[in-house]
Each structure stands twice: as C-alpha cells, then as structure tokens.
C-alpha atoms as a PDB file:
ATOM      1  CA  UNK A   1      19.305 -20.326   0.551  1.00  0.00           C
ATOM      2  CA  UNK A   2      18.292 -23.993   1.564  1.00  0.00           C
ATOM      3  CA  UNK A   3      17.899 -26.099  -1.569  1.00  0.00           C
ATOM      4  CA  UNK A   4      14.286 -27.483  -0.129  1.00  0.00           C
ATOM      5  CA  UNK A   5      13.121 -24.410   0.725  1.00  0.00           C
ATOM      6  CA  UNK A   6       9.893 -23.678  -0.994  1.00  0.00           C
ATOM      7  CA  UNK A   7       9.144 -20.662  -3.541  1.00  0.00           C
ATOM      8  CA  UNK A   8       6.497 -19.456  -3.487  1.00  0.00           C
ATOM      9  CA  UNK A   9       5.505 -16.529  -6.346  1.00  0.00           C
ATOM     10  CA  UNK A  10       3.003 -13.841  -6.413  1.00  0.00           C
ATOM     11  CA  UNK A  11       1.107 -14.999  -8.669  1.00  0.00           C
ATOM     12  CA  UNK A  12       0.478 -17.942  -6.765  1.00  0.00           C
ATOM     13  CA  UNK A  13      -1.082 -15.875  -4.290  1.00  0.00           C
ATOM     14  CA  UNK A  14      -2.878 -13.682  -6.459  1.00  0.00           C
ATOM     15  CA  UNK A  15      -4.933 -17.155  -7.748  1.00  0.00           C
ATOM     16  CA  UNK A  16      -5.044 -18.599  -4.309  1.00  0.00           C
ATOM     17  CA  UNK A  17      -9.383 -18.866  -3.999  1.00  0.00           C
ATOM     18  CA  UNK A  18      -8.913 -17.308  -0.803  1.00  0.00           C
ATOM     19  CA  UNK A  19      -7.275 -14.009  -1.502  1.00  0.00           C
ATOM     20  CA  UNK A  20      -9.689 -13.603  -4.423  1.00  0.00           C
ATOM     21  CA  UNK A  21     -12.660 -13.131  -2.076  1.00  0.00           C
ATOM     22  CA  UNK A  22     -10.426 -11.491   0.687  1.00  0.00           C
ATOM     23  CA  UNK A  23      -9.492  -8.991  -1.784  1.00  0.00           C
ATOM     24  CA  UNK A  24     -12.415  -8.634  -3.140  1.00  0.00           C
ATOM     25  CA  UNK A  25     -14.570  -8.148  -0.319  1.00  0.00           C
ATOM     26  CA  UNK A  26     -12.401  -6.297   1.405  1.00  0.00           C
ATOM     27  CA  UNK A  27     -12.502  -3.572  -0.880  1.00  0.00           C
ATOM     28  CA  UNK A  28     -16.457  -3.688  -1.328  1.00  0.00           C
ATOM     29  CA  UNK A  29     -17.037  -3.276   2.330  1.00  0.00           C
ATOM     30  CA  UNK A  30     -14.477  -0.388   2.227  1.00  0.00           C
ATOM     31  CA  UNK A  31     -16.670   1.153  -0.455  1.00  0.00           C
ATOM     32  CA  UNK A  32     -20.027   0.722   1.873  1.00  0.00           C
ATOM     33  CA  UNK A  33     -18.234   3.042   4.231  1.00  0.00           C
ATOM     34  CA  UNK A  34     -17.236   5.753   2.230  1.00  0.00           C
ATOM     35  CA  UNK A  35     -13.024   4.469   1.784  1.00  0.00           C
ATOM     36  CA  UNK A  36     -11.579   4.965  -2.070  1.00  0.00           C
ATOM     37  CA  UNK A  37     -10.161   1.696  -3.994  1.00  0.00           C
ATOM     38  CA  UNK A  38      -8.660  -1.258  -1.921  1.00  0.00           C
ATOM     39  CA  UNK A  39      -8.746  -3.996  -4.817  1.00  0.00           C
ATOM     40  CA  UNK A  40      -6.622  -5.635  -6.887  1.00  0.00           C
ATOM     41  CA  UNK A  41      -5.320  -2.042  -8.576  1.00  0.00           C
ATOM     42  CA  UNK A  42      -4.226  -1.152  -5.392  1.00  0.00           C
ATOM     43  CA  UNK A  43      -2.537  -4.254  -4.670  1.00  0.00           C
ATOM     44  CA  UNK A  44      -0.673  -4.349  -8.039  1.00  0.00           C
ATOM     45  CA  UNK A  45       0.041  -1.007  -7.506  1.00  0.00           C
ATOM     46  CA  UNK A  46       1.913  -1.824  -3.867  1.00  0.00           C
ATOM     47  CA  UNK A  47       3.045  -5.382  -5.573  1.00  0.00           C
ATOM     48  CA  UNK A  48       5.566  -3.604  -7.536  1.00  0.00           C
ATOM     49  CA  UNK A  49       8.718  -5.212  -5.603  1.00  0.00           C
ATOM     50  CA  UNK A  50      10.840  -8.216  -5.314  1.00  0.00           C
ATOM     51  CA  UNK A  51       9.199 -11.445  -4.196  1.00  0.00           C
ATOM     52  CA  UNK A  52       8.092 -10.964  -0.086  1.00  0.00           C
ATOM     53  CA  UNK A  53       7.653  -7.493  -0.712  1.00  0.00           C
ATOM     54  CA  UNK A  54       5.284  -8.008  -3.978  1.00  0.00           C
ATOM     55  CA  UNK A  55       3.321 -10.858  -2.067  1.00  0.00           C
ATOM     56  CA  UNK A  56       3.174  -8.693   0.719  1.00  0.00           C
ATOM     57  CA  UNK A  57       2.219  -5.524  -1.008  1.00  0.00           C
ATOM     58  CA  UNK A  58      -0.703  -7.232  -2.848  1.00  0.00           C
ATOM     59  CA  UNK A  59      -2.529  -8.473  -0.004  1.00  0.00           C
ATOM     60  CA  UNK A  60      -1.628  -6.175   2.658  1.00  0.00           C
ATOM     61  CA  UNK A  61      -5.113  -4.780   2.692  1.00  0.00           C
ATOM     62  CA  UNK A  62      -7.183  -8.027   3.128  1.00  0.00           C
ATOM     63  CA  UNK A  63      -8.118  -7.334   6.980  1.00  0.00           C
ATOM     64  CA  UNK A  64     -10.622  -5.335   6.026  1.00  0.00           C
ATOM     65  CA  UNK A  65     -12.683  -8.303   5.509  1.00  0.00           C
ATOM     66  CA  UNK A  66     -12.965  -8.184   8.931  1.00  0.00           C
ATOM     67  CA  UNK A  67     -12.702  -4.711   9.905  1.00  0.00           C
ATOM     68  CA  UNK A  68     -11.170  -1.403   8.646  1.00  0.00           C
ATOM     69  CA  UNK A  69      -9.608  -0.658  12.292  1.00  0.00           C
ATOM     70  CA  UNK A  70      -7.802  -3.604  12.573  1.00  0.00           C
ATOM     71  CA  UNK A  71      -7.331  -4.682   9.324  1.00  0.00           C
ATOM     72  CA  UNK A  72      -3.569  -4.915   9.878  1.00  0.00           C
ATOM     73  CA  UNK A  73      -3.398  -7.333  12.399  1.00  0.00           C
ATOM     74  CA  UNK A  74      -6.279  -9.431  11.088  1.00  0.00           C
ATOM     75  CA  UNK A  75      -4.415  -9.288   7.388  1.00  0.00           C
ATOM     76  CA  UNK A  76      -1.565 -10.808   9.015  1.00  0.00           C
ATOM     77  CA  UNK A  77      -3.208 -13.380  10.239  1.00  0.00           C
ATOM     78  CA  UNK A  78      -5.295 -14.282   7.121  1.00  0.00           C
ATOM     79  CA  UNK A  79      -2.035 -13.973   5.216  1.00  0.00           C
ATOM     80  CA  UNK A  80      -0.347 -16.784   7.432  1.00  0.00           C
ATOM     81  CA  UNK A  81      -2.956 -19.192   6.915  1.00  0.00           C
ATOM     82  CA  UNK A  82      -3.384 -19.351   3.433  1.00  0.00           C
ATOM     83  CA  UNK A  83       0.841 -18.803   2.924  1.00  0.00           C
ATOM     84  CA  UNK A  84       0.714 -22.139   5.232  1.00  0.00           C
ATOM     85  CA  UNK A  85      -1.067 -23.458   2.869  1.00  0.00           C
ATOM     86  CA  UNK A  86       0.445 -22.671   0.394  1.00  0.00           C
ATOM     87  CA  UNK A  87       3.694 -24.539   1.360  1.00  0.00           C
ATOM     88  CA  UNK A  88       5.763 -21.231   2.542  1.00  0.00           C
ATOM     89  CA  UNK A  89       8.615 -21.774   4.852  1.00  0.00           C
ATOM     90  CA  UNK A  90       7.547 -20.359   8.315  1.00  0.00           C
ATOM     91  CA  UNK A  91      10.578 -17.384   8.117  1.00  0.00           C
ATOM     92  CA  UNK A  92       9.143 -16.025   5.040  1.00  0.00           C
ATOM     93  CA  UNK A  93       5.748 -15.868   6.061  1.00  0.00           C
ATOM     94  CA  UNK A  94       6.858 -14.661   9.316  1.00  0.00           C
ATOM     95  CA  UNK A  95       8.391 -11.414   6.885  1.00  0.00           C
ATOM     96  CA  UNK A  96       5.023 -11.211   5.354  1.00  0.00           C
ATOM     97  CA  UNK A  97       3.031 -11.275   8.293  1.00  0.00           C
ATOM     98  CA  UNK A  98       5.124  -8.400  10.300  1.00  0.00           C
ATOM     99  CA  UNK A  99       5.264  -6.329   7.269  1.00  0.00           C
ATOM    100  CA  UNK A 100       1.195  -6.548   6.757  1.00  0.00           C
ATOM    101  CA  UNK A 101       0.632  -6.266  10.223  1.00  0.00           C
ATOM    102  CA  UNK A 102       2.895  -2.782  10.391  1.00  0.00           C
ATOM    103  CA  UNK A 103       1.896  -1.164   7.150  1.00  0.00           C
ATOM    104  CA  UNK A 104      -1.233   1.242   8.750  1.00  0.00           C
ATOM    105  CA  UNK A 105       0.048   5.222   9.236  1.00  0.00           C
ATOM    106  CA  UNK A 106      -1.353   5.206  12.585  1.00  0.00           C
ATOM    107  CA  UNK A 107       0.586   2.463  13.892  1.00  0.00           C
ATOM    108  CA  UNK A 108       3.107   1.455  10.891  1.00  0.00           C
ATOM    109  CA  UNK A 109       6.918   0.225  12.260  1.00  0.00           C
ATOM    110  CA  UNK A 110       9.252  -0.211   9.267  1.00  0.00           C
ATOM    111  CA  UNK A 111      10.716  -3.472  11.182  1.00  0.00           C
ATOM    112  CA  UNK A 112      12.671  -4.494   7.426  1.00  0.00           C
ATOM    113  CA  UNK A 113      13.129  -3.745   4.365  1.00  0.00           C
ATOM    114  CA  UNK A 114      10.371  -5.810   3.165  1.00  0.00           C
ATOM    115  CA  UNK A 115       8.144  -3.853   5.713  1.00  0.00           C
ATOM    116  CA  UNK A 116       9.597  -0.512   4.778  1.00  0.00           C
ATOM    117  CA  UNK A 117       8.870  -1.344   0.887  1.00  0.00           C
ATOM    118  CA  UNK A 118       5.763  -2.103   1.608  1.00  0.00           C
ATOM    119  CA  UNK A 119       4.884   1.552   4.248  1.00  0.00           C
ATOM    120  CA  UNK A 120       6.562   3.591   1.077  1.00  0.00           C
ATOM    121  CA  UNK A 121       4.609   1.923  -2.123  1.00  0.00           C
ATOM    122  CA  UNK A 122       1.127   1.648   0.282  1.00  0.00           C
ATOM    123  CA  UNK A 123       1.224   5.301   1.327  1.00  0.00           C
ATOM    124  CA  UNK A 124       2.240   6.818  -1.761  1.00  0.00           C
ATOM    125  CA  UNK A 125      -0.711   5.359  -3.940  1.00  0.00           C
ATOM    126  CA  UNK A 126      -2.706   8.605  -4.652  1.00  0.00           C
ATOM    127  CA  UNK A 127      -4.439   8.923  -7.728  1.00  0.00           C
ATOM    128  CA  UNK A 128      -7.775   9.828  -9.639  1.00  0.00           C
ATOM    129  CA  UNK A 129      -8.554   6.492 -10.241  1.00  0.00           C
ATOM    130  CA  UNK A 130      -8.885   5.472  -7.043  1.00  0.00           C
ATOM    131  CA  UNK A 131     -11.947   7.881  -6.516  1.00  0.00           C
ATOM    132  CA  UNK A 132     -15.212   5.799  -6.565  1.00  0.00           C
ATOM    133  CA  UNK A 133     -17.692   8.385  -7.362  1.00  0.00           C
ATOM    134  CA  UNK A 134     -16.582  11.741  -9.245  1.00  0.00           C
ATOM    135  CA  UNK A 135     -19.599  13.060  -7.135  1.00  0.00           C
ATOM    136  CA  UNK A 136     -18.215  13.070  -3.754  1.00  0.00           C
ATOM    137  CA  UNK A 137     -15.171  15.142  -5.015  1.00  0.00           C
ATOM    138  CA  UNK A 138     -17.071  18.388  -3.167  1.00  0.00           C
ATOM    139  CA  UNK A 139     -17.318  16.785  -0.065  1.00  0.00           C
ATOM    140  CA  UNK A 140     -14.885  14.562   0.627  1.00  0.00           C
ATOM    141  CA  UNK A 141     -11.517  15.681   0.890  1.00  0.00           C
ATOM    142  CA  UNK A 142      -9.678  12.453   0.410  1.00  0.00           C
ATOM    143  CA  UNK A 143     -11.729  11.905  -2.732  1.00  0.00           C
ATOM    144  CA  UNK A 144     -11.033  15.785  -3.866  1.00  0.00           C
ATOM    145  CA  UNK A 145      -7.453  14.763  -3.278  1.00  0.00           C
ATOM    146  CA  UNK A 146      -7.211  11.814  -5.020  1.00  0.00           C
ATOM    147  CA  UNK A 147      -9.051  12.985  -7.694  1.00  0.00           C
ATOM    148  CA  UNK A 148      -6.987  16.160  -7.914  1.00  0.00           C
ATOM    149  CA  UNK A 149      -4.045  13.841  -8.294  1.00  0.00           C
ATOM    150  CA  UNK A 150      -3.513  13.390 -12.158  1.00  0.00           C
ATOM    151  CA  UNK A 151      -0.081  11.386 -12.086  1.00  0.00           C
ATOM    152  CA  UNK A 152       2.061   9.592  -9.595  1.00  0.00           C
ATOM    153  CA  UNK A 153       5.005   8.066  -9.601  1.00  0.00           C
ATOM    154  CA  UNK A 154       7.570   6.530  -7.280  1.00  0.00           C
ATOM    155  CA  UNK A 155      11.323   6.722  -8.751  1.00  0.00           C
ATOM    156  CA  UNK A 156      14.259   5.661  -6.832  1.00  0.00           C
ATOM    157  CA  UNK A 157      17.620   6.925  -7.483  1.00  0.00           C
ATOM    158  CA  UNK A 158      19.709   4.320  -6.066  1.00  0.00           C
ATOM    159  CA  UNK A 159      23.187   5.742  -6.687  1.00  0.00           C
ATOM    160  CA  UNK A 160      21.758   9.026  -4.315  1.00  0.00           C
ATOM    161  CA  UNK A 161      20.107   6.828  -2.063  1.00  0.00           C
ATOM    162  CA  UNK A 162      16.471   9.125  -2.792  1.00  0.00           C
ATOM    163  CA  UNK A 163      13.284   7.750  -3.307  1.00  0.00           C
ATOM    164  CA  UNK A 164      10.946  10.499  -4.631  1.00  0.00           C
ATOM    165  CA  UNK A 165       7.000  10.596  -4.926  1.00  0.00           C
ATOM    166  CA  UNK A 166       6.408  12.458  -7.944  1.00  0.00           C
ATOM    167  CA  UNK A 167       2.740  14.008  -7.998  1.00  0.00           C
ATOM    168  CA  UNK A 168       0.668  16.139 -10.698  1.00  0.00           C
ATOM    169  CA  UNK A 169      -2.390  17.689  -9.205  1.00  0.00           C
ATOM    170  CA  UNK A 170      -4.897  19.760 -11.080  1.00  0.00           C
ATOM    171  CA  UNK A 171      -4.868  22.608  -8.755  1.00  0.00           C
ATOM    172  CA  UNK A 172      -7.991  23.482  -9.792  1.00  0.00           C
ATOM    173  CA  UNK A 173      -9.605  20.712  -7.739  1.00  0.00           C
ATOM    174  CA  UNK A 174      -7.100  20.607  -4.470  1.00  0.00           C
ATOM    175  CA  UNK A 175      -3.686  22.001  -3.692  1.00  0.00           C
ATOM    176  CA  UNK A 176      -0.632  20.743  -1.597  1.00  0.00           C
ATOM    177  CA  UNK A 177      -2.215  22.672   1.566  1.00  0.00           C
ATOM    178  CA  UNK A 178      -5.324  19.821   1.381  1.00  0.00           C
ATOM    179  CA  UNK A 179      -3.349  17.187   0.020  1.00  0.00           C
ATOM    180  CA  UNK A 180      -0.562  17.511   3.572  1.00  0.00           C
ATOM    181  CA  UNK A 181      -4.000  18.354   5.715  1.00  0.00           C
ATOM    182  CA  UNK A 182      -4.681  14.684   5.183  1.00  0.00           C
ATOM    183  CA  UNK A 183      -1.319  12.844   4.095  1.00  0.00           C
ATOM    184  CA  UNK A 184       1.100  14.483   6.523  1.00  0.00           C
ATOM    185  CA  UNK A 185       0.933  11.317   8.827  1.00  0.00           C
ATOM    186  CA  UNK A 186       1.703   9.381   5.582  1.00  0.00           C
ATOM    187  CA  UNK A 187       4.631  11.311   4.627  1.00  0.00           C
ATOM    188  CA  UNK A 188       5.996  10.866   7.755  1.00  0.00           C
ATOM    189  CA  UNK A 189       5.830   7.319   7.717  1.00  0.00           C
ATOM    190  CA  UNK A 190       7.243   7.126   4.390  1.00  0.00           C
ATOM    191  CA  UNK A 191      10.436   8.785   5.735  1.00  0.00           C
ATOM    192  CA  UNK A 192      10.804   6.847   8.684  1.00  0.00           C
ATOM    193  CA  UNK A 193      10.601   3.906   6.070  1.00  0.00           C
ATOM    194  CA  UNK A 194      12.961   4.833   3.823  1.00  0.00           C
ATOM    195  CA  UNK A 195      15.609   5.785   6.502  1.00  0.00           C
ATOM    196  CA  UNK A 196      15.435   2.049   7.332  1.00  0.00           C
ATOM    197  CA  UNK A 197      16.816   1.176   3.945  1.00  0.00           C
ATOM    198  CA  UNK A 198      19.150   3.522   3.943  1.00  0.00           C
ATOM    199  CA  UNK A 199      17.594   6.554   2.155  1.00  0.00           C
ATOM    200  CA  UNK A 200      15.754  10.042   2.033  1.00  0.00           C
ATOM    201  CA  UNK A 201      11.883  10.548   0.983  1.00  0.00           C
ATOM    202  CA  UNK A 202      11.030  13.216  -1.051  1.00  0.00           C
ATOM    203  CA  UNK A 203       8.234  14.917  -2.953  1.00  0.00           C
ATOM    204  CA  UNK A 204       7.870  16.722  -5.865  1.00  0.00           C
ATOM    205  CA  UNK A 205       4.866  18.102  -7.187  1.00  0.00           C
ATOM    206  CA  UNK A 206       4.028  19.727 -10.617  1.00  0.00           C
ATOM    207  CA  UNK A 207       0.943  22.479 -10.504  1.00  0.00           C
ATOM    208  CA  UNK A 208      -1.181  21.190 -14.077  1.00  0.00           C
ATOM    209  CA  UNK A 209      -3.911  23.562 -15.140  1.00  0.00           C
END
C-alpha cells in the first residue's frame, strides 16, 4: 500500500454532517411510503466488515434521499462527494461507489468482494425490529415477515467456504412459503454474491412457537 495514501475509517464517515442527514432522511422518507427501517441500525447492521466494505455497507442506502428507485446510483454518487471530501484516494472510493451503486436485488452485480460483502450482509437483514408499526403486520407482507423473523444471523465457515443465514421465525405470524414469496430475488442475489468470493449461500431456519 502507498505510504501517502490516505485512511480513511468508518467512523469518520459515520460523523461526516452529511451522511447524518443523508441517513437520516433517507430512512424517514422511506417510512412516508410504507418501506421498514433504512437508518443507522441498518447500516451498522450491513457495516459489519473490513474497512471499504463497512464504509460501504453503512451508507449504501443514502439514495433514497433522492428517490427509492434509484437510490443506488444516486448513493453512489453522494458517497463520492463527501469520500472526496473526506481526503479518500480516488481507487477506494471508486470500490465504494460500484459496490453502492450494485447492491439493489433488481439490478445488484457482485463486481468484488467488497460489492459481494456488501449484496450478502444488505439482503440478509430481516428482523422484527425493523418493522415500524406492529399494526401493519396483517397487511403487509414484508412487515408480517420481518416481524415473524425473531433471530438472524450471518455465520461464515471459512474453512468450508459456506456462508449461512440463520433465521428463527415465529411461524405463527409467517412461514418460509411468505418469507421466499418476497425474498426469493434476494436469495438469489446472495448466491451469486457469495460465488464471487469463492463460496456457497445457505439458509437455515428454526420453526419457534
């Protein structure tokens, strides 16, 4: 690695003024429309990588300050202004950028393993506490879903090459037949992912009263 070239950290990011409001705007407007949690849990969630891949992972959802249907491609270009700013040499942000920009089911390309990280950790956050409003659980079926969703877990078994998505849903709520109506296209893209770096996708799901 060049001895001038610039770090930069997550965290950095995280208290860059900009992302603050990107973030959290993003994830209110998301919320108008009827979309579960986009914030900064989500973000953490996804941050949970090395360096590009954290940085990327945290803000990969902050074109939806500008709109949900191209948030990708607008998040990639909010993410190389502010990374400019920040001081981050062009071939990292370029990672960044490509990664952000590819991360959406209906369009993702796992184009490295940065981007790849980033598809697998995005599309396996599923959980209850992503559901805004216990209330829509009847009638929305992503909510039901999420809300059936009572533990997840990513685990990666590097001497097998397997990463597994380990999910307890209350079957009482939803089942695996709702929960692949909506996430198949997800699934998928996880897959494709992980063959980039190398490795299988897998789920496993536990049935809890």
């Amino acid at each position: 690695m060049e001895k001038d070239k610039k770090m930069i950290t997550l965290e950095q990011v995280k208290n860059h003024p900009d992302v603050k409001v990107y973030i959290k705007k993003a994830n209110e407007f998301l919320g108008v429309i009827g979309y579960t949690e986009h914030g900064e849990r989500h973000g953490n969630y996804v941050a949970k990588s090395a360096r590009l891949g954290a940085i990327s992972g945290y803000i990969h959802d902050i074109g939806n300050v500008v709109s949900r249907h191209i948030h990708p491609e607008a998040g990639a270009y909010l993410a190389s202004q502010f990374l400019k700013e920040l001081g981050m040499p062009v071939d990292d942000r370029v990672m960044i950028m490509s990664a952000v920009g590819n991360h959406d089911e209906g369009t993702c390309d796992a184009v490295s393993p940065v981007s790849a990280a980033l598809i697998i950790a995005d599309k396996s956050d599923v959980h209850r506490s992503r559901v805004r409003s216990v209330k829509e659980i009847k009638f929305d079926i992503h909510d039901r879903v999420n809300y059936a969703v009572t533990k997840s877990e990513l685990q990666m078994n590097a001497q097998k090459k397997v990463i597994t998505l380990k999910l307890d849903i209350d079957k009482d709520i939803s089942d695996m037949v709702e929960y692949f109506e909506i996430f198949t296209a997800r699934m998928v893209a996880c897959r494709r992912a992980a063959r980039l770096l190398g490795c299988t996708f897998d789920v496993e799901v536990t049935n809890t009263p």
